[in-house]
Protein backbone atom coordinates (compact mmCIF):
# COMPACT_ATOMS: atom_id res chain seq x y z
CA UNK A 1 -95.93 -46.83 -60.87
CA UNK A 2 -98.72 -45.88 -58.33
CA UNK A 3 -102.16 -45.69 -58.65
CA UNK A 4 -101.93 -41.37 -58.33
CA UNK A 5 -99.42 -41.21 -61.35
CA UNK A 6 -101.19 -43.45 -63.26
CA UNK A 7 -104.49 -41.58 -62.57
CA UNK A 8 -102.76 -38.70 -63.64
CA UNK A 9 -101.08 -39.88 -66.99
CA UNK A 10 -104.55 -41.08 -67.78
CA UNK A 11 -106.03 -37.57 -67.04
CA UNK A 12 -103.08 -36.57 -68.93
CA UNK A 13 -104.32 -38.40 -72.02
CA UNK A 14 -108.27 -37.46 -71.33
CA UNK A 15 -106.93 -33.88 -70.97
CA UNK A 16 -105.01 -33.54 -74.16
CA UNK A 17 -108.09 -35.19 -76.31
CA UNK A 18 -110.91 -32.87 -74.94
CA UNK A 19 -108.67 -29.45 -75.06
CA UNK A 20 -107.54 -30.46 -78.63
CA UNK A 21 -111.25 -31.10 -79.51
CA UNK A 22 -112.38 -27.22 -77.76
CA UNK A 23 -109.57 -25.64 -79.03
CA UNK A 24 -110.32 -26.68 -82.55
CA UNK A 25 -113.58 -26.22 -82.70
CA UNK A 26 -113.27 -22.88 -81.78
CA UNK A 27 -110.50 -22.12 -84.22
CA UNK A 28 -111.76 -23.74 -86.62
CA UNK A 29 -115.33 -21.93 -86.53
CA UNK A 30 -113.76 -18.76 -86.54
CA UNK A 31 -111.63 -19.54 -89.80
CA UNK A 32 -114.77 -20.40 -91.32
CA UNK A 33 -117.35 -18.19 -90.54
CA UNK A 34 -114.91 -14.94 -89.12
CA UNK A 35 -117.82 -14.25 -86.55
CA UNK A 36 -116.29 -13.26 -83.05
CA UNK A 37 -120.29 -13.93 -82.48
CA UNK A 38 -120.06 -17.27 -82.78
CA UNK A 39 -116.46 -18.21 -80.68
CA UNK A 40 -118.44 -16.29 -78.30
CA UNK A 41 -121.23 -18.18 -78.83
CA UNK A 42 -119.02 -21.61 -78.14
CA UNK A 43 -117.41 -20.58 -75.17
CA UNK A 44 -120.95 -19.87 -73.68
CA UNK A 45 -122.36 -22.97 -75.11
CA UNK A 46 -118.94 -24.57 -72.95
CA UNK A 47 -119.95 -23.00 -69.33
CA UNK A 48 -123.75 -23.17 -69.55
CA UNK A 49 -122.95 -27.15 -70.05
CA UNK A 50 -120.04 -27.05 -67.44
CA UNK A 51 -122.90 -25.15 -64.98
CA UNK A 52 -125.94 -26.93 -65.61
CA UNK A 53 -124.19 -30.92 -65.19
CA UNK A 54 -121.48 -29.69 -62.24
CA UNK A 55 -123.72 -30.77 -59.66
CA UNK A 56 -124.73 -34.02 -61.46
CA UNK A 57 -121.54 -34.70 -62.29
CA UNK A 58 -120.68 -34.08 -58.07
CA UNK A 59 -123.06 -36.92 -57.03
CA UNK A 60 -122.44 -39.61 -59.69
CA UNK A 61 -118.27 -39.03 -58.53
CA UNK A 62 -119.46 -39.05 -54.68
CA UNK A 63 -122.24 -42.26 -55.14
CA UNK A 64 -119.73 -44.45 -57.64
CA UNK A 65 -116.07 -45.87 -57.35
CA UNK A 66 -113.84 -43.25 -59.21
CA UNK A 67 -112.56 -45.04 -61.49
CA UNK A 68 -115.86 -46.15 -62.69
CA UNK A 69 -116.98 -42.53 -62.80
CA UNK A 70 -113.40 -41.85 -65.13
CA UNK A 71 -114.50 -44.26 -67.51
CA UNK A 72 -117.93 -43.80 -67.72
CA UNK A 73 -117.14 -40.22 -68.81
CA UNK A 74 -114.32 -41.73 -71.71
CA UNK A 75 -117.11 -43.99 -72.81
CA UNK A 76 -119.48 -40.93 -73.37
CA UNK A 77 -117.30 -38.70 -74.65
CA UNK A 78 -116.55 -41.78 -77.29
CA UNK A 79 -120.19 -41.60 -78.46
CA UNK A 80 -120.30 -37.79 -78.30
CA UNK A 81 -117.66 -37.69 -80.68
CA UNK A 82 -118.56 -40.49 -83.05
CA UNK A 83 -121.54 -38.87 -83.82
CA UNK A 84 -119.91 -35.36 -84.22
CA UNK A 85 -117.63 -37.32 -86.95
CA UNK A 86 -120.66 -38.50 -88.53
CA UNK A 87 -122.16 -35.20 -89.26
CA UNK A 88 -118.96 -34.06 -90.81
CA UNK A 89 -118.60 -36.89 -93.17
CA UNK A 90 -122.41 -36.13 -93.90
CA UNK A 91 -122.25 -32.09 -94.63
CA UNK A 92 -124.79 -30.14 -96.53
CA UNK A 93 -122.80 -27.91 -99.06
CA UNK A 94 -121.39 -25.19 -97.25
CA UNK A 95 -123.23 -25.99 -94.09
CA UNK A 96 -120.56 -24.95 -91.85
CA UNK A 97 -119.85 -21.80 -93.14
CA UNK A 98 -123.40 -19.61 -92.06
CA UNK A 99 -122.47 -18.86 -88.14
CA UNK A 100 -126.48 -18.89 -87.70
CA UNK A 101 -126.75 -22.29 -89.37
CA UNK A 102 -128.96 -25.12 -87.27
CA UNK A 103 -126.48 -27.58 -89.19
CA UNK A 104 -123.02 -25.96 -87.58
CA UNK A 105 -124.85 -25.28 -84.05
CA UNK A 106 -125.93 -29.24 -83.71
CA UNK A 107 -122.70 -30.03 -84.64
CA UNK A 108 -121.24 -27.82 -82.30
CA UNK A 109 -123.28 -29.09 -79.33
CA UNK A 110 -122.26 -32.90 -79.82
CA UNK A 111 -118.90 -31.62 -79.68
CA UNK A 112 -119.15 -29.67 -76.81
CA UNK A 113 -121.55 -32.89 -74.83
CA UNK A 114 -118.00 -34.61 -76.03
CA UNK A 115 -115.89 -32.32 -74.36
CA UNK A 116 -118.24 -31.55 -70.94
CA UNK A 117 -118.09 -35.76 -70.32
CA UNK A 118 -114.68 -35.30 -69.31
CA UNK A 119 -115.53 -32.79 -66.64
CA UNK A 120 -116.63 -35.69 -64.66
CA UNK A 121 -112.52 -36.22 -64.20
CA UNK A 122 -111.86 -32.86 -63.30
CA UNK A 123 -114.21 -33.78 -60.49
CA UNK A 124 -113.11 -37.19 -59.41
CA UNK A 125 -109.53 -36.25 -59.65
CA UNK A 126 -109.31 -34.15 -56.56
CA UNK A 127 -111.11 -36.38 -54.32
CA UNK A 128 -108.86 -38.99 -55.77
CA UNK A 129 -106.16 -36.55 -54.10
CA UNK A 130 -108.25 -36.78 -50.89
CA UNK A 131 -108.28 -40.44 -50.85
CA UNK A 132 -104.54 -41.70 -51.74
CA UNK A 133 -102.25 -38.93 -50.39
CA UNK A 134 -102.04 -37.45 -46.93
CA UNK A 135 -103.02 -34.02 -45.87
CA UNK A 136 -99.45 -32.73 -45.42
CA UNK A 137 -98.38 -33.56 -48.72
CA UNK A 138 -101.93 -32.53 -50.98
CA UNK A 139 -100.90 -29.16 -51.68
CA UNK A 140 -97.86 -30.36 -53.69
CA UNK A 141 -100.09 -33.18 -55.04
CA UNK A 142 -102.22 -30.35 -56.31
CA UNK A 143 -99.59 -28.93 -58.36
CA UNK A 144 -98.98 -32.39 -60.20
CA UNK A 145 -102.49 -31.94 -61.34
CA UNK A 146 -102.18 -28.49 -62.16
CA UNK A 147 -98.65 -29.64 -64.35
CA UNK A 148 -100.95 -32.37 -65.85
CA UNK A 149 -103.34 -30.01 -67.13
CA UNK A 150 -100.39 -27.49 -68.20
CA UNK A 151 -98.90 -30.47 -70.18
CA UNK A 152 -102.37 -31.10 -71.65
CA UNK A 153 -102.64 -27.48 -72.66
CA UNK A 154 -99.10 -27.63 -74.43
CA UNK A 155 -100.20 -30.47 -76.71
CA UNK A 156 -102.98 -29.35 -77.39
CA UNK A 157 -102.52 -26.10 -78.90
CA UNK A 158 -99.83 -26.93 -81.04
CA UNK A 159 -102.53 -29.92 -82.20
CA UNK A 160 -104.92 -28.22 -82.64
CA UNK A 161 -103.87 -25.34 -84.51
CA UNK A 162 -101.85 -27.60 -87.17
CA UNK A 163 -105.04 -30.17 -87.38
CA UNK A 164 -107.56 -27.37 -88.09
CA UNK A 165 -105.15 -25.78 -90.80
CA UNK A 166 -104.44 -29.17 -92.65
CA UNK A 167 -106.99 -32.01 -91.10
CA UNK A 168 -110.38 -29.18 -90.22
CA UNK A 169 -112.33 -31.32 -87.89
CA UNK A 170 -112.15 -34.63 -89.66
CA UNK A 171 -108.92 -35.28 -88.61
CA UNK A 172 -109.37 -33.85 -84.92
CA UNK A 173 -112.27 -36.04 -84.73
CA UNK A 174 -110.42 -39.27 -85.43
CA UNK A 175 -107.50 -38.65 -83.48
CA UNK A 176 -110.06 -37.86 -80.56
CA UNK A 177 -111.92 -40.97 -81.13
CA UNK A 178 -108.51 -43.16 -80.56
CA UNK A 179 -107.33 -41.36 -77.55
CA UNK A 180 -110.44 -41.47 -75.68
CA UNK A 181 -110.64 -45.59 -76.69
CA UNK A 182 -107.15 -45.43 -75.31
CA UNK A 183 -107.83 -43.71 -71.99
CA UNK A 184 -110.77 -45.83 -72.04
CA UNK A 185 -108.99 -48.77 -72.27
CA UNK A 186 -106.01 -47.82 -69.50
CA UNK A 187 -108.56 -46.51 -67.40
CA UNK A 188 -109.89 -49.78 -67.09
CA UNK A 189 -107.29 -51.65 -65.64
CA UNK A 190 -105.83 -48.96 -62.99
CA UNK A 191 -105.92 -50.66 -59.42
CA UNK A 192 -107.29 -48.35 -57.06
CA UNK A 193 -108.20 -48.74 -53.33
CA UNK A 194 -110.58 -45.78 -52.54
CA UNK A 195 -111.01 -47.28 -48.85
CA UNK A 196 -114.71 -47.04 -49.19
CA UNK A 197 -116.79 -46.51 -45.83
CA UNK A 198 -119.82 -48.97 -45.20
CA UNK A 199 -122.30 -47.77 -43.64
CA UNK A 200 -122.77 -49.21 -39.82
CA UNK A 201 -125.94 -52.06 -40.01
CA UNK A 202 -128.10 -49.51 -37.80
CA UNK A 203 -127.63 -46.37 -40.21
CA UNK A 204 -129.54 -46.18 -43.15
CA UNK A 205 -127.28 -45.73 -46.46
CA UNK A 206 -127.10 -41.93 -48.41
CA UNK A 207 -129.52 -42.28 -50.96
CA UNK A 208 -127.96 -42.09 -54.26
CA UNK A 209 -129.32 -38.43 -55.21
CA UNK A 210 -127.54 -34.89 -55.71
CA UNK A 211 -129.02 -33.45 -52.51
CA UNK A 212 -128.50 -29.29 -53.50
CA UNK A 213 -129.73 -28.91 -49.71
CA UNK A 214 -126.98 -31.05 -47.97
CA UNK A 215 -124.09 -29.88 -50.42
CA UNK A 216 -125.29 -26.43 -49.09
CA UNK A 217 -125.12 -27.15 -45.48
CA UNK A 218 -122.04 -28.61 -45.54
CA UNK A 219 -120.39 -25.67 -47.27
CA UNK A 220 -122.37 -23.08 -44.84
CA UNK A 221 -120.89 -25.19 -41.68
CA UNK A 222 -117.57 -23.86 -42.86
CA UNK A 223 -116.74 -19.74 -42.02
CA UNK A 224 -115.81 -18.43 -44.79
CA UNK A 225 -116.36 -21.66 -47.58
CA UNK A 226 -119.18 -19.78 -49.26
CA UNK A 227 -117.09 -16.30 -50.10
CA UNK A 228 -114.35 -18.67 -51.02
CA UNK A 229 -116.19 -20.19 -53.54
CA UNK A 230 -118.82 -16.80 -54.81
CA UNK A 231 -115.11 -15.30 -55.32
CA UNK A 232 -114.14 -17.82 -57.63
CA UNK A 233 -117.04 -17.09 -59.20
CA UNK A 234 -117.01 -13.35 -59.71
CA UNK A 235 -113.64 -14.42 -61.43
CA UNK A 236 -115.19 -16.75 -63.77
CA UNK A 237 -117.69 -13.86 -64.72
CA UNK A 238 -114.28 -11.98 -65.98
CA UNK A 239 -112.55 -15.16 -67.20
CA UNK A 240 -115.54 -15.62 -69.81
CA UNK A 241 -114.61 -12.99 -71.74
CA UNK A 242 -111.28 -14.86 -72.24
CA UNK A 243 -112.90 -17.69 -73.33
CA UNK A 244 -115.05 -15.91 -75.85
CA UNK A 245 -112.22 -13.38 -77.17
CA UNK A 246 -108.92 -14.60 -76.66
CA UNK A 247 -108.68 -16.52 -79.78
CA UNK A 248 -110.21 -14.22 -81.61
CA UNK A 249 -107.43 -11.67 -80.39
CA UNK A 250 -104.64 -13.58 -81.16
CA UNK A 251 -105.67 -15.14 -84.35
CA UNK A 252 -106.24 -11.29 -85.52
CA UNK A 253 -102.36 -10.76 -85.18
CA UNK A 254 -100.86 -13.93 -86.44
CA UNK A 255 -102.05 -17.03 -88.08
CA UNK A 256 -103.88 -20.00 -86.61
CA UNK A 257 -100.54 -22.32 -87.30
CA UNK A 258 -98.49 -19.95 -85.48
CA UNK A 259 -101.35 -19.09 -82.68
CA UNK A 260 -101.62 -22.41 -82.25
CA UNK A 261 -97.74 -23.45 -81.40
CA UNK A 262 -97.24 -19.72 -79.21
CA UNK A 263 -99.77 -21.25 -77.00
CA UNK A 264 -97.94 -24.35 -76.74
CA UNK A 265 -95.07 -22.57 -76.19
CA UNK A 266 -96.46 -20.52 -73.29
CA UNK A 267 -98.28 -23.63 -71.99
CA UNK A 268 -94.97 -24.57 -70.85
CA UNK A 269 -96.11 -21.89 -67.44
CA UNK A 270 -98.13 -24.67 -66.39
CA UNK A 271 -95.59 -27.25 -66.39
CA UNK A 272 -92.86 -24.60 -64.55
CA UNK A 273 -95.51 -23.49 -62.06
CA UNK A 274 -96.79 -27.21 -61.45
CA UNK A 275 -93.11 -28.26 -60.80
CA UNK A 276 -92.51 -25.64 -58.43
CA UNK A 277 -95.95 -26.10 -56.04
CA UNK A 278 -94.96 -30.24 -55.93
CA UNK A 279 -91.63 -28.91 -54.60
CA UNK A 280 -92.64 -26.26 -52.40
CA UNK A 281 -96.21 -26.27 -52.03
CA UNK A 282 -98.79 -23.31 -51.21
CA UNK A 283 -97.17 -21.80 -48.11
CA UNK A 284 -99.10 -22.37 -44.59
CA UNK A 285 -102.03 -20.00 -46.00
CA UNK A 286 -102.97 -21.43 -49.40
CA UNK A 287 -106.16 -18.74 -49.56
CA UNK A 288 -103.05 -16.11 -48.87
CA UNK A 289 -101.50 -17.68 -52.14
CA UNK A 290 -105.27 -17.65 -54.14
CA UNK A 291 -105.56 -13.96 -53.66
CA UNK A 292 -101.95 -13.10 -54.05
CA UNK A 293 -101.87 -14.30 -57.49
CA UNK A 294 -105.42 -12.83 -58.38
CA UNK A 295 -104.15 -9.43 -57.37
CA UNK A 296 -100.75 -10.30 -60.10
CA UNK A 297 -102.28 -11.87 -62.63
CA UNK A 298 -105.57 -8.97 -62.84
CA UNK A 299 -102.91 -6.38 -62.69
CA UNK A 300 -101.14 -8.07 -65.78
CA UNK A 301 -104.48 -7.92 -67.75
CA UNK A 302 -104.61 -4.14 -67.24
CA UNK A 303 -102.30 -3.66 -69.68
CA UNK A 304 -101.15 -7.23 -71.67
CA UNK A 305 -103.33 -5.95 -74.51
CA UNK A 306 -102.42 -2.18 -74.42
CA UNK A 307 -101.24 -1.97 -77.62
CA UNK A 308 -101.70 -3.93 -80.34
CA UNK A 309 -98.27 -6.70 -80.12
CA UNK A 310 -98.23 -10.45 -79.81
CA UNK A 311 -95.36 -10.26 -77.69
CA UNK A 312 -97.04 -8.11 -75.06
CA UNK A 313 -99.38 -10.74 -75.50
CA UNK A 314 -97.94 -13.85 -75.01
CA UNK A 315 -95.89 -12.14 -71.71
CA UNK A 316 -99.43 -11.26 -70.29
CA UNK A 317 -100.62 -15.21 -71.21
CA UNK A 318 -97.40 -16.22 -69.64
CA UNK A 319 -98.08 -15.06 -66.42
CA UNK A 320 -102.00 -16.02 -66.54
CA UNK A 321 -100.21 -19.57 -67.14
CA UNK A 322 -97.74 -19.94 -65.05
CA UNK A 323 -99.94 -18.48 -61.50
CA UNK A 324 -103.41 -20.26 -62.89
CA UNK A 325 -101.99 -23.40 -60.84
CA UNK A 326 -101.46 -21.71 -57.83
CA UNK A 327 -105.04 -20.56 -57.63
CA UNK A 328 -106.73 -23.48 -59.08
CA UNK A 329 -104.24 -25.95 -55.92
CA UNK A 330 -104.78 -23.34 -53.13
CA UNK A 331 -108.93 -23.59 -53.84
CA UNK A 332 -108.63 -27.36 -53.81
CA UNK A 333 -106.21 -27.67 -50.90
CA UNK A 334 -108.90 -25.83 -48.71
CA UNK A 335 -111.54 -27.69 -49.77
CA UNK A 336 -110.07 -31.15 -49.75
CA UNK A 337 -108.58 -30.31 -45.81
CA UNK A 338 -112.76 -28.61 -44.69
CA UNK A 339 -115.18 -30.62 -46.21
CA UNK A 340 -115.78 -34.49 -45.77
CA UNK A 341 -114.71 -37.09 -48.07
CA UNK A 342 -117.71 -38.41 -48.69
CA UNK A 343 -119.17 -34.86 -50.20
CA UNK A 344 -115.86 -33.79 -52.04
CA UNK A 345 -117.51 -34.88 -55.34
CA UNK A 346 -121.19 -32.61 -54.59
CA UNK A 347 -118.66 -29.80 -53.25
CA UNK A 348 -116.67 -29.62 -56.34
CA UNK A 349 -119.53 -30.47 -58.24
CA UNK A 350 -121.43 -27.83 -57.01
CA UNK A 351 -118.30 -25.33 -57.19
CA UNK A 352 -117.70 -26.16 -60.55
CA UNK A 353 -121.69 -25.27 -61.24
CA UNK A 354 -121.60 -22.03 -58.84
CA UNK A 355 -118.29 -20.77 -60.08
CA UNK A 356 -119.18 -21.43 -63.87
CA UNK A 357 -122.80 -20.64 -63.48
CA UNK A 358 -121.67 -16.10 -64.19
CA UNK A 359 -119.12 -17.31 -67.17
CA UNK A 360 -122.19 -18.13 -69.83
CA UNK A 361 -123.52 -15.11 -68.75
CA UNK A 362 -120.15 -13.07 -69.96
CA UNK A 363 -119.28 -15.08 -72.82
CA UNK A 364 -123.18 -15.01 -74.05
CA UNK A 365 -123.11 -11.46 -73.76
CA UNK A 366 -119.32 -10.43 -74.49
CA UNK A 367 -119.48 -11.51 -78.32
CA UNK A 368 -122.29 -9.86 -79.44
CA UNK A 369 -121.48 -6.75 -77.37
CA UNK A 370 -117.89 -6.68 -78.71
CA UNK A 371 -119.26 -7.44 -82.11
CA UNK A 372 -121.60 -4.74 -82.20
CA UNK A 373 -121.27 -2.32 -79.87
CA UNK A 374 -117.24 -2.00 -78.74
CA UNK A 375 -115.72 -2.49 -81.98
CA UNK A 376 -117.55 -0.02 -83.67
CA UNK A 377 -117.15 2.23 -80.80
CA UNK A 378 -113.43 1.71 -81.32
CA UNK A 379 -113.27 1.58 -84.71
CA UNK A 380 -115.14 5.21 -86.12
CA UNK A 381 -116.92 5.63 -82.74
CA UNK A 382 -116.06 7.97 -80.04
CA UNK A 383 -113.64 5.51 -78.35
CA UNK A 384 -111.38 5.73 -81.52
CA UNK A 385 -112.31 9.65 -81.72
CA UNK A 386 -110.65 9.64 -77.56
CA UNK A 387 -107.77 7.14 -77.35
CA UNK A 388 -107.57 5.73 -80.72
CA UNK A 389 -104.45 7.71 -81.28
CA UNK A 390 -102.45 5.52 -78.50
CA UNK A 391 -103.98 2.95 -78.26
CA UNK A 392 -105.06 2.19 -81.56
CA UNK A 393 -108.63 1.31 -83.85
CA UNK A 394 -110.38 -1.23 -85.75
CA UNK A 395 -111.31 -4.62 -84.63
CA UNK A 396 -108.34 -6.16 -82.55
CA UNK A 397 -108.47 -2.87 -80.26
CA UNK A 398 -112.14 -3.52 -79.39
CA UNK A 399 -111.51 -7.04 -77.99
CA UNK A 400 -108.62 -5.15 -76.20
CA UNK A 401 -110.09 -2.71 -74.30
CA UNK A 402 -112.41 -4.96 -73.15
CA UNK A 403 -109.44 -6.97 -71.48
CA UNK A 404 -108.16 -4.08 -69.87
CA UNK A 405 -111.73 -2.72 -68.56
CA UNK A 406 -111.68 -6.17 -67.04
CA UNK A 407 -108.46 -6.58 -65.71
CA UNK A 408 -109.05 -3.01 -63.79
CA UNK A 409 -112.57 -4.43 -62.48
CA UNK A 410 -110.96 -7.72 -60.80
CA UNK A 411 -107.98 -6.26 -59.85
CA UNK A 412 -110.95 -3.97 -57.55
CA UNK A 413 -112.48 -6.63 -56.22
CA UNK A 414 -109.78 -8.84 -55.04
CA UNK A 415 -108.16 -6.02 -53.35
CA UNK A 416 -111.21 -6.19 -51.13
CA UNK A 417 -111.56 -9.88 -50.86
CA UNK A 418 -108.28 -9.49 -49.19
CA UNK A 419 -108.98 -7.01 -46.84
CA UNK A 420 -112.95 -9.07 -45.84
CA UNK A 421 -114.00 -10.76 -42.89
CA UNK A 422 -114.59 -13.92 -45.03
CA UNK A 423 -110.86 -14.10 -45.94
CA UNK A 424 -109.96 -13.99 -41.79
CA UNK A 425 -112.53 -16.30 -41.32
CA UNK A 426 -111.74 -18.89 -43.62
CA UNK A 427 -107.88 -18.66 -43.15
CA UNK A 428 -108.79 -19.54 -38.91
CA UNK A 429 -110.36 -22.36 -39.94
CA UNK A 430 -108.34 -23.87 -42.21
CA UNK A 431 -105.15 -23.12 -39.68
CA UNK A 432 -106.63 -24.82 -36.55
CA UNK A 433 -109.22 -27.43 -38.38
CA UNK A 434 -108.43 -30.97 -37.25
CA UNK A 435 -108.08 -33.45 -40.28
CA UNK A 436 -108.56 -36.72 -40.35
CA UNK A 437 -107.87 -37.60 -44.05
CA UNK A 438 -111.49 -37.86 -44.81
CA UNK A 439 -112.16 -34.13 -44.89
CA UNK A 440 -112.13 -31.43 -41.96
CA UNK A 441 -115.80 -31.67 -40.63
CA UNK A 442 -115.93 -34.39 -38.39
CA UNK A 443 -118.27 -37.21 -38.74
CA UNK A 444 -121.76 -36.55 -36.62
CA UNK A 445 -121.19 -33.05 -37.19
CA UNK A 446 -124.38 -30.62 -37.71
CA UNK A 447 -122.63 -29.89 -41.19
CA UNK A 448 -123.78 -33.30 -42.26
């Protein structure tokens, strides 16, 4: 097997531990404290962290071997959730149940440090892609990752909903501990050749810092990079409301067992979709394909939560699923074809940051305002007084206008994305750029 596939069945592994370990949490503090404040709460307390160590997590991936950065993060996450484990065994009566407890939120944070480690993958795995497979062929490489992640997502739900309604987070805890020590433990004896570049005797080395400043001019060398990547991130201000009230949603119309296996079920998109880009790639325009399926998939959240049905639902999730991959390969297709090997790890690092840095925002906000200001308003407020008859009251049809009101918003702006200078601008580029497998600025460039 070569070094790629085994990267990515190691991912694989990584990918199923630390979604089992988010997804449960979550779940498993809604069960017990039924506070759509507090899921929101978690999904914030997820994207601050993602934010605030992206461009940390950029420069350790771009200033180590990869593989060294992969286990590091294993080894961390290990700890992370060791401790985690501990508090549970160690519980205050009742501790867990007050969502404004200091006992639950500590516990929640090692948790989460457990799960944002393995972010340090979702960086080094790209420029992995950079390094072992040509430029003709990275697109379709892309969507292995993508079906990875899909796979990961499939386990996971069905895990996690089954292990939070007969295990609670004692048993997700263990079985993380032993699949991190396994990844761990693979991890560790995966040959890779990353083809490292010396530096020439007369040029002094890159000091080993995160360098904000360089990152930056690298990116603004490109026409068209920056919009790329502040679009993507005007998404992620949308997609946090997903992360704070999805679960809540569904778990409102059926239980966590059978929430739990549905996702898995619809996980399966990811797998389809990642099958089909390895076969046929992105098309000769992969930002094209990015705004394509942004303009589908925001039209689909318009009305996937119209009325109040789980299998309007799961038909709007499917599609999310199954075109997520396309966006999330066409994004690192550019990037790994216009930006330099050696500052793939600060680019994505400092995507990652950029792009997640308007998501806390949304899901810090989204829970309390759905708590206390759109549910009521939809439940014996004027919003239930105007279109409650249709489309319904109470609780559940709260969190769903508040999909459609955002499904309307990005379906807005990526309808002029697509019709921007920056779009033109970018799509030139990336059709005439040289590359010469180590990233599309050329070395000596003013870019670097």
């Amino acid at each position: 097997m070569s070094p790629f596939h085994q990267i990515l069945g190691n991912n694989l592994v990584a990918n199923i531990t630390n979604f089992t370990v988010w997804f449960a949490v979550t779940f498993w503090v809604y069960l017990e404290t039924q506070s759509v404040f507090a899921t929101g709460m978690i999904a914030g307390v997820y994207l601050v962290f993602t934010a605030g160590f992206g461009f940390w997590f950029g420069s350790i991936v771009d200033h180590n071997p990869k593989k060294l950065a992969m286990l590091g993060s294993s080894i961390v996450s290990l700890a992370f959730y060791a401790a985690s484990l501990a508090m549970v065994l160690f519980e205050p009566q009742d501790a867990f149940t007050n969502p404004y407890g200091p006992y639950l939120w500590v516990f929640i944070l090692l948790v989460m440090l457990g799960v944002i480690a393995g972010n340090i993958r979702s960086i080094a795995l790209p420029t992995l892609v950079t390094i072992l497979i040509p430029e003709d062929r990275r697109d379709k490489a892309n969507g292995l990752v993508g079906m990875v992640t899909g796979i990961g997502f499939l386990t996971t739900s069905v895990i996690s909903g089954f292990l939070v309604a007969y295990g609670g987070m004692f048993g997700t805890l263990i079985l993380a501990l032993a699949f991190t020590l396994l990844a761990a433990a693979h991890i560790a004896f995966v040959s890779i050749d990353e083809g490292r570049v010396e530096a020439t005797p007369d040029a002094p080395a890159e000091p080993k810092r995160v360098d904000i400043a360089g990152t930056i001019r690298v990116i603004a060398a490109v026409p068209g990079l920056f919009a790329l990547i502040f679009f993507a991130t005007f998404n992620n201000f949308l997609g946090g409301i997903f992360m704070a009230l999805l679960d809540a949603y569904g778990l409102s119309l059926v239980s966590v067992e059978v929430w739990g296996l549905l996702f898995g079920v619809l996980s399966t998109a990811f797998i389809i979709s990642g099958i089909i880009i390895s076969k046929t790639g992105l098309g000769k325009n992969p930002l094209k394909t990015l705004l394509t399926v942004n303009i589908i998939t925001w039209s689909v959240c318009t009305v996937f939560t119209i009325q109040s049905s789980i299998w309007l639902l799961a038909a709007g999730c499917f599609v999310w699923m199954f075109l997520a991959p396309y966006a999330e390969a066409a994004e690192h297709t550019t990037l790994q074809k216009v930006v330099p090997l050696e500052r793939q790890g600060r680019v994505f690092g400092f995507a990652q940051s950029v792009e997640q840095a308007a998501s806390p925002l949304t899901a810090f906000l989204i829970g309390p305002l759905t708590q206390f200001v759109v549910i009521p308003f939809m439940t014996d407020g004027a919003g239930a007084d105007l279109i409650g008859g249709w489309f319904g009251t109470g609780q559940p049809r709260g969190i769903a206008l508040v999909f459609t009101v955002a499904g309307f918003v990005g379906l807005g702006v990526t309808i002029l994305a697509f019709n921007s200078r920056y779009y033109r601008d970018l799509s030139a580029v990336y059709a005439k750029g040289p590359d010469d497998d180590e990233g599309g600025v050329p070395e000596g460039s003013p870019a670097q």
